[in-house]
PDB file of N, CA and C in Angstrom:
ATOM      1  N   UNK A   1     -11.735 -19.344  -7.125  1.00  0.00           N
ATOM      2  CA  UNK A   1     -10.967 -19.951  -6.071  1.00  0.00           C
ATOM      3  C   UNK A   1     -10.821 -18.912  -4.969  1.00  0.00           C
ATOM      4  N   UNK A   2     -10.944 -18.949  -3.571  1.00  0.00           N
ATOM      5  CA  UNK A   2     -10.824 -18.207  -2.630  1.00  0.00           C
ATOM      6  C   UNK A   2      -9.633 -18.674  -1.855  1.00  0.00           C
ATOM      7  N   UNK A   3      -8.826 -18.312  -1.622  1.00  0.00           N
ATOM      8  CA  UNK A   3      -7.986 -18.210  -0.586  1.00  0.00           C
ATOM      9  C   UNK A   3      -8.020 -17.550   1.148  1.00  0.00           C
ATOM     10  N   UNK A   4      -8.417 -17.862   2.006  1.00  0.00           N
ATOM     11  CA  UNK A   4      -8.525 -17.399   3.315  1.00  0.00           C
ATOM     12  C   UNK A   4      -6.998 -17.130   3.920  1.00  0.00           C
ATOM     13  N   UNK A   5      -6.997 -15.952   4.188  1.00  0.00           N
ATOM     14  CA  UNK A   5      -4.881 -15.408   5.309  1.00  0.00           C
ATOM     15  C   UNK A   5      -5.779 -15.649   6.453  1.00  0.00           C
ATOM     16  N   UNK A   6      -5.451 -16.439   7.339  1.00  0.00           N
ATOM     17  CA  UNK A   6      -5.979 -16.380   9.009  1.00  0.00           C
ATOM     18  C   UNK A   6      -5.045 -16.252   9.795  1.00  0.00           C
ATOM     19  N   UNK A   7      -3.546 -16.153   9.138  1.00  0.00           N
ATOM     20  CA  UNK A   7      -2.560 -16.078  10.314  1.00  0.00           C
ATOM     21  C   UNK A   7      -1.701 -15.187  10.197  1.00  0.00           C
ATOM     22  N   UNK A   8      -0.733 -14.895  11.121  1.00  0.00           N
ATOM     23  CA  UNK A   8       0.038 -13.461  10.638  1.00  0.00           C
ATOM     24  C   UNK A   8      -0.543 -11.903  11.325  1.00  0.00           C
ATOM     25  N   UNK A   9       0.399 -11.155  10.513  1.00  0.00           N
ATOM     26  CA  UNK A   9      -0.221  -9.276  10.746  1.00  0.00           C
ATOM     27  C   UNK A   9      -1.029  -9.549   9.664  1.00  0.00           C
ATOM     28  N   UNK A  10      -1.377  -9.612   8.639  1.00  0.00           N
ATOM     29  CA  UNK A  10      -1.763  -9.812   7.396  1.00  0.00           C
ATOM     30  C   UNK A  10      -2.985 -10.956   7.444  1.00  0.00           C
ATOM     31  N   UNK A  11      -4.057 -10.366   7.661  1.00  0.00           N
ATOM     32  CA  UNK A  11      -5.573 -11.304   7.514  1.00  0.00           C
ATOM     33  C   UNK A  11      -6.588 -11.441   6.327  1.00  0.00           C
ATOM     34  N   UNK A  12      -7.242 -11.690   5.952  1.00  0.00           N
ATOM     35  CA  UNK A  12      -7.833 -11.366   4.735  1.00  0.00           C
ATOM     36  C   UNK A  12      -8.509 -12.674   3.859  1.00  0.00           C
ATOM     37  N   UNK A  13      -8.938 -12.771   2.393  1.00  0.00           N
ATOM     38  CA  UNK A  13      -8.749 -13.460   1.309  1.00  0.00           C
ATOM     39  C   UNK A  13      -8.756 -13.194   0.279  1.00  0.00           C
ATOM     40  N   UNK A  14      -8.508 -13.784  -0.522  1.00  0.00           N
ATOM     41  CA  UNK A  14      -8.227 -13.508  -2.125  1.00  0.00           C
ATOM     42  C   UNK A  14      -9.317 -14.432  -2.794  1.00  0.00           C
ATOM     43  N   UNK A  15      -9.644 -13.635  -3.991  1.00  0.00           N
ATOM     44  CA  UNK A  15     -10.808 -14.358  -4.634  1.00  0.00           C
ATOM     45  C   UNK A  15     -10.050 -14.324  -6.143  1.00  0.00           C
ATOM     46  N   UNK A  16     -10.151 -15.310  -6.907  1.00  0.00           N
ATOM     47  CA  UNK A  16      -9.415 -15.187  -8.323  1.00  0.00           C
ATOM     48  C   UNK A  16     -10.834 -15.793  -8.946  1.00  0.00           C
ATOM     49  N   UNK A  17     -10.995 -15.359  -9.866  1.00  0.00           N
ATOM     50  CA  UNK A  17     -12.672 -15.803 -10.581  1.00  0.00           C
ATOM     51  C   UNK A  17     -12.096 -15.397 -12.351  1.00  0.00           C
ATOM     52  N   UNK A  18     -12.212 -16.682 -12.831  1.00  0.00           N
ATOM     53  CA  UNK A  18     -11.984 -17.156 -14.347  1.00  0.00           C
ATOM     54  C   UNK A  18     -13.035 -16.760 -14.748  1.00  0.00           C
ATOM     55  N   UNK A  19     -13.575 -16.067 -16.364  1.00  0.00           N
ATOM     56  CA  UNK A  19     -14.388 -16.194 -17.068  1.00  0.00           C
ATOM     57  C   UNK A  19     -13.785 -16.173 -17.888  1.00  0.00           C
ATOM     58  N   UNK A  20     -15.093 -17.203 -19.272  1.00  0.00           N
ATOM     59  CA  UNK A  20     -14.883 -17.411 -20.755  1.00  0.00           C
ATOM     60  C   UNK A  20     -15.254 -16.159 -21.675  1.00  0.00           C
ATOM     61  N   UNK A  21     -14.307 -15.640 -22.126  1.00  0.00           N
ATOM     62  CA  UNK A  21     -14.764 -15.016 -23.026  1.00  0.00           C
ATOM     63  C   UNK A  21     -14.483 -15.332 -24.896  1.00  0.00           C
ATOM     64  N   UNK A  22     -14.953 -14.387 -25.784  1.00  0.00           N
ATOM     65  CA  UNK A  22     -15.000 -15.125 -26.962  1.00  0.00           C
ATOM     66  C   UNK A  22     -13.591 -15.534 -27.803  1.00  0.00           C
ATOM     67  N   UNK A  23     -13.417 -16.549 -28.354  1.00  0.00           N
ATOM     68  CA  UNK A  23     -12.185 -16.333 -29.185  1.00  0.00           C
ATOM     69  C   UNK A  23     -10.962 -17.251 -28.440  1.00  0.00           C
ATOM     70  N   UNK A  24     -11.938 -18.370 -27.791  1.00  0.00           N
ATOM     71  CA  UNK A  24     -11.181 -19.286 -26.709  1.00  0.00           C
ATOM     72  C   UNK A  24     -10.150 -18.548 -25.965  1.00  0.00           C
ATOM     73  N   UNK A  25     -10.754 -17.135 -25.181  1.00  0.00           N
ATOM     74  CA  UNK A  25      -9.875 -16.803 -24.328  1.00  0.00           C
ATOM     75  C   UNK A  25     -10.419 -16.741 -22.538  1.00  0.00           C
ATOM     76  N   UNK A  26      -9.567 -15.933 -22.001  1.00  0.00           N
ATOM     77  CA  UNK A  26     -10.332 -16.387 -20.501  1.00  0.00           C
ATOM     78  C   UNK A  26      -9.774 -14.772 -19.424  1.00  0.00           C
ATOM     79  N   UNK A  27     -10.746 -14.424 -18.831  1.00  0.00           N
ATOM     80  CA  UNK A  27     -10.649 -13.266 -18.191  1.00  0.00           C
ATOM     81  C   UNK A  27     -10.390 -14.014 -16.910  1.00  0.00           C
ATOM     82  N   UNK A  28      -9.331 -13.134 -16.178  1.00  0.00           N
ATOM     83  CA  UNK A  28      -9.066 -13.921 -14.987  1.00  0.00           C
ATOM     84  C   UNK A  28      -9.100 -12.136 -13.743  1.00  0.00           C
ATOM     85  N   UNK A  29     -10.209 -12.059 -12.752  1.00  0.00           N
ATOM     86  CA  UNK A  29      -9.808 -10.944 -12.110  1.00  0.00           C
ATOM     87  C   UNK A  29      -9.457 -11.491 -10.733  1.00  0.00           C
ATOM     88  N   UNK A  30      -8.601 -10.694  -9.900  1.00  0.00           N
ATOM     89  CA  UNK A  30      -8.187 -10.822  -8.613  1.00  0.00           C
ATOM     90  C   UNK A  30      -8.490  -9.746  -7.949  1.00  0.00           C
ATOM     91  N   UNK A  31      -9.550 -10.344  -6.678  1.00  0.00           N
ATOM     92  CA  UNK A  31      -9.756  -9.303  -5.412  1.00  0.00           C
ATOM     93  C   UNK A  31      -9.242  -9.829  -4.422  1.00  0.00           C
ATOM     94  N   UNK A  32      -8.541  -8.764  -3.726  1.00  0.00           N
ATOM     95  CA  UNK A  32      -7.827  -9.053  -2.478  1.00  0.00           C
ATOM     96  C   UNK A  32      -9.250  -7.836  -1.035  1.00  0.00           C
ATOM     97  N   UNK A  33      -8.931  -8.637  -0.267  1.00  0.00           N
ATOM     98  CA  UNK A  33      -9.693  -8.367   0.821  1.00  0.00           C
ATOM     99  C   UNK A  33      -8.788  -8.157   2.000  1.00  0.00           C
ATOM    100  N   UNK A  34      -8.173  -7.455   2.273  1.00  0.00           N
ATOM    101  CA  UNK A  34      -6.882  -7.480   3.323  1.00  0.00           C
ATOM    102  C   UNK A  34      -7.023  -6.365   4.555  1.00  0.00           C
ATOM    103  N   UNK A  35      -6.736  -7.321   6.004  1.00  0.00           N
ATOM    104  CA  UNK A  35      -6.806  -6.516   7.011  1.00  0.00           C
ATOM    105  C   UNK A  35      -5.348  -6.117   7.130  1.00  0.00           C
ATOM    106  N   UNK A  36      -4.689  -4.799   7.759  1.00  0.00           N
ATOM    107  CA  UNK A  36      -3.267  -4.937   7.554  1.00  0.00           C
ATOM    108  C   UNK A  36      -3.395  -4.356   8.593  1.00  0.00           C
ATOM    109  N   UNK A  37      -4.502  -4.044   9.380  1.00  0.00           N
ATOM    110  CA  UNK A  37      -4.263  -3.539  11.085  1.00  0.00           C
ATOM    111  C   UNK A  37      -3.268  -3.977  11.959  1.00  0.00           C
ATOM    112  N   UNK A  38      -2.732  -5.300  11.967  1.00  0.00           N
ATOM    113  CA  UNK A  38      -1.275  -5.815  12.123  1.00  0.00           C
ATOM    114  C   UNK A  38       0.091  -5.422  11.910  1.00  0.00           C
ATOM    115  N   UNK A  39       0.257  -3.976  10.824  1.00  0.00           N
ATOM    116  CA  UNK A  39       1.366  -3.989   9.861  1.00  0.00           C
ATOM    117  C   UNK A  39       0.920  -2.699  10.247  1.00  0.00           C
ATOM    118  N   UNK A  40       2.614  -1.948  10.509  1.00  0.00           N
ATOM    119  CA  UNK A  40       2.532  -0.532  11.463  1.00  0.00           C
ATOM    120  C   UNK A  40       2.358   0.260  10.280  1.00  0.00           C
ATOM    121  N   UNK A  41       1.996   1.302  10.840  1.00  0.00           N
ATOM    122  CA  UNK A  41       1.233   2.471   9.231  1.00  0.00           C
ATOM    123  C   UNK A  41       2.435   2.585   8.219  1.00  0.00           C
ATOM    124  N   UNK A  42       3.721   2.669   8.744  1.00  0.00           N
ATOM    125  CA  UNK A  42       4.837   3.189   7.886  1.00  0.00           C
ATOM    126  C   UNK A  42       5.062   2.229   6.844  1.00  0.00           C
ATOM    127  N   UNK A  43       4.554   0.843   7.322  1.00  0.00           N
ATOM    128  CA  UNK A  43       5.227  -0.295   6.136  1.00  0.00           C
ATOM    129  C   UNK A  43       3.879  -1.189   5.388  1.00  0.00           C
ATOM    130  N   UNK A  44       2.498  -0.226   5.323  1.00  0.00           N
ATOM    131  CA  UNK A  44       1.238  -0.799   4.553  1.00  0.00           C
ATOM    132  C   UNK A  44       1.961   0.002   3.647  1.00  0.00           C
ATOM    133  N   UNK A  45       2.212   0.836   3.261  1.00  0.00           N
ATOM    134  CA  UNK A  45       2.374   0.902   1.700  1.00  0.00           C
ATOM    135  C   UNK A  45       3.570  -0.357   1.094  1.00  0.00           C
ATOM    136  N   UNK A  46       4.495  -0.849   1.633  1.00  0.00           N
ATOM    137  CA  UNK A  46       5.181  -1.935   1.272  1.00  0.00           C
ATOM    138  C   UNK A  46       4.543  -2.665   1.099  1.00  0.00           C
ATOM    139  N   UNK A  47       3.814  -3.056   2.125  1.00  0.00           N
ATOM    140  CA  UNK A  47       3.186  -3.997   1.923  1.00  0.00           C
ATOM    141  C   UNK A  47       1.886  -4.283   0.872  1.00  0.00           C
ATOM    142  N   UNK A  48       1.286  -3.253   0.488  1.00  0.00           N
ATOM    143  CA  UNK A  48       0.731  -2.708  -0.614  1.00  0.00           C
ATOM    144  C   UNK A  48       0.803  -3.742  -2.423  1.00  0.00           C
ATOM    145  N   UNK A  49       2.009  -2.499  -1.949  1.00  0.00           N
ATOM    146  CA  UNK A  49       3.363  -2.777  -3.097  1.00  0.00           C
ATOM    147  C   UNK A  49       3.368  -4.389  -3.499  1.00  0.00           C
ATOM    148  N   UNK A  50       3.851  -5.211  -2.335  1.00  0.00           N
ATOM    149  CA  UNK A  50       3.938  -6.430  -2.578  1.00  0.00           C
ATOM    150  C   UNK A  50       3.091  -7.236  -3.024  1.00  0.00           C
ATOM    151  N   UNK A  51       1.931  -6.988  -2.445  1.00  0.00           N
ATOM    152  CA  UNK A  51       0.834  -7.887  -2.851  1.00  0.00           C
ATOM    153  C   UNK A  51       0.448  -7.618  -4.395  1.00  0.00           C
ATOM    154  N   UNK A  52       0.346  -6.321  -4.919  1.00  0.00           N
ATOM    155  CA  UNK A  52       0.268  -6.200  -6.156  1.00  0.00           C
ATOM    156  C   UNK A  52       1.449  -6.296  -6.929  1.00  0.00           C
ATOM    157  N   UNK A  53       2.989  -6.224  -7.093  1.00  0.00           N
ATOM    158  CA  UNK A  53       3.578  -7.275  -7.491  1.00  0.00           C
ATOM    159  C   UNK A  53       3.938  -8.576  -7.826  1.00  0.00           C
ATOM    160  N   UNK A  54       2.886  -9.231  -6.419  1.00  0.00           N
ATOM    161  CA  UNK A  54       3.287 -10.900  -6.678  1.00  0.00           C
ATOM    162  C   UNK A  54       1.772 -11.350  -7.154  1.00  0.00           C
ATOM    163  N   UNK A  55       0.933 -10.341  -6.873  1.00  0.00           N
ATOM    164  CA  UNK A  55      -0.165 -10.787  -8.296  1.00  0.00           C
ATOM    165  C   UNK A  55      -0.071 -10.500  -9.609  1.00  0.00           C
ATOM    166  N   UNK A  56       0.690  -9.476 -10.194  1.00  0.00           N
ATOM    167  CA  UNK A  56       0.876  -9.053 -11.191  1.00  0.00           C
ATOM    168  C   UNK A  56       2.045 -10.304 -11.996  1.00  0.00           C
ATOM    169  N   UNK A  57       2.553 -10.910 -11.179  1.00  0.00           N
ATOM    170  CA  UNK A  57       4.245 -11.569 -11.827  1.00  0.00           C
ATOM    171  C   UNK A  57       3.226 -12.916 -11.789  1.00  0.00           C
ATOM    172  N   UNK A  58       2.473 -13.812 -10.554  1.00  0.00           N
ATOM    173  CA  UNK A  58       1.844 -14.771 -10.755  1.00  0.00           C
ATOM    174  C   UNK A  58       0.678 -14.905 -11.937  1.00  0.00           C
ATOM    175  N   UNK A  59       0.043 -13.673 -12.408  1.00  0.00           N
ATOM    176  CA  UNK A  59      -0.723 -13.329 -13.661  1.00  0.00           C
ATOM    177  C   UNK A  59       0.399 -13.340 -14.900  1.00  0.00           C
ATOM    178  N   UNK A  60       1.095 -12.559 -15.007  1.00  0.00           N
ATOM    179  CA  UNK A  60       2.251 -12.667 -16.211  1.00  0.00           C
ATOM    180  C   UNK A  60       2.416 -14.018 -16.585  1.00  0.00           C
ATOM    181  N   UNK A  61       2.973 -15.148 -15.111  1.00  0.00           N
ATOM    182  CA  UNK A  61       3.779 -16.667 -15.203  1.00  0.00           C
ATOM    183  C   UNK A  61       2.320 -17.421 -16.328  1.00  0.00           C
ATOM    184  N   UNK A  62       1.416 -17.225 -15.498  1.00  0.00           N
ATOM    185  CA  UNK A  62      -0.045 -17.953 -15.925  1.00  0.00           C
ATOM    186  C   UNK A  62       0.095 -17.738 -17.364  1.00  0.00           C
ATOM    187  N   UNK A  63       0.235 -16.569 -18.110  1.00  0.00           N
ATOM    188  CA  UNK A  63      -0.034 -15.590 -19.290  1.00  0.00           C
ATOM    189  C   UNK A  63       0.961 -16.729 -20.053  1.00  0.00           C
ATOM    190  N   UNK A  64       2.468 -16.448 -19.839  1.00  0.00           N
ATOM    191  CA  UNK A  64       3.200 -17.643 -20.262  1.00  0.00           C
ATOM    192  C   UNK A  64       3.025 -18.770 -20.397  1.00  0.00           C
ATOM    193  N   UNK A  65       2.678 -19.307 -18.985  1.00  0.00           N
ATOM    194  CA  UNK A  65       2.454 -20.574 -19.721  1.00  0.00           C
ATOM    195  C   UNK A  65       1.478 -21.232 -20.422  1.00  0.00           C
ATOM    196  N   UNK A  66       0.406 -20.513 -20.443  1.00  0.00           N
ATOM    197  CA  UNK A  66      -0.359 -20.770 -21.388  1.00  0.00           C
ATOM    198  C   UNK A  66      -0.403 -20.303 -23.187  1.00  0.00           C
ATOM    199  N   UNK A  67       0.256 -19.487 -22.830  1.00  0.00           N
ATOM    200  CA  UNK A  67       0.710 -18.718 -24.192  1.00  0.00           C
ATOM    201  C   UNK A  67       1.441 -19.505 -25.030  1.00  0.00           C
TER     202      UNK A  67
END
């Protein structure tokens, strides 16, 4: 699944790509592609921060509810 950011300081997309692996389980990786030339130097590391938090907690929720 790709996601396109076209609006905002924050441009970019996200790619989330499922694979099967053995033992009916499923590898799920996330690449982020992000322009942050918008977002003044002092607050890309926040912003950083965030994006790998709310992928990490939206991966966890997934983990749950399938679990």
């Amino acid at each position: 699944m790709i996601t396109n950011i076209t609006q905002g300081p924050i441009t970019g997309s996200r790619i989330v790509e499922l694979s099967s692996l053995a033992g009916n389980r499923t590898n799920i990786d996330v690449l982020w592609n992000i322009d942050m030339s918008g977002i003044p130097f002092f607050a890309k590391g926040f912003s950083k921060d965030g994006f790998t938090k709310a992928t990490e907690q939206a991966l966890n929720r997934l983990t749950q509810a399938v679990g």
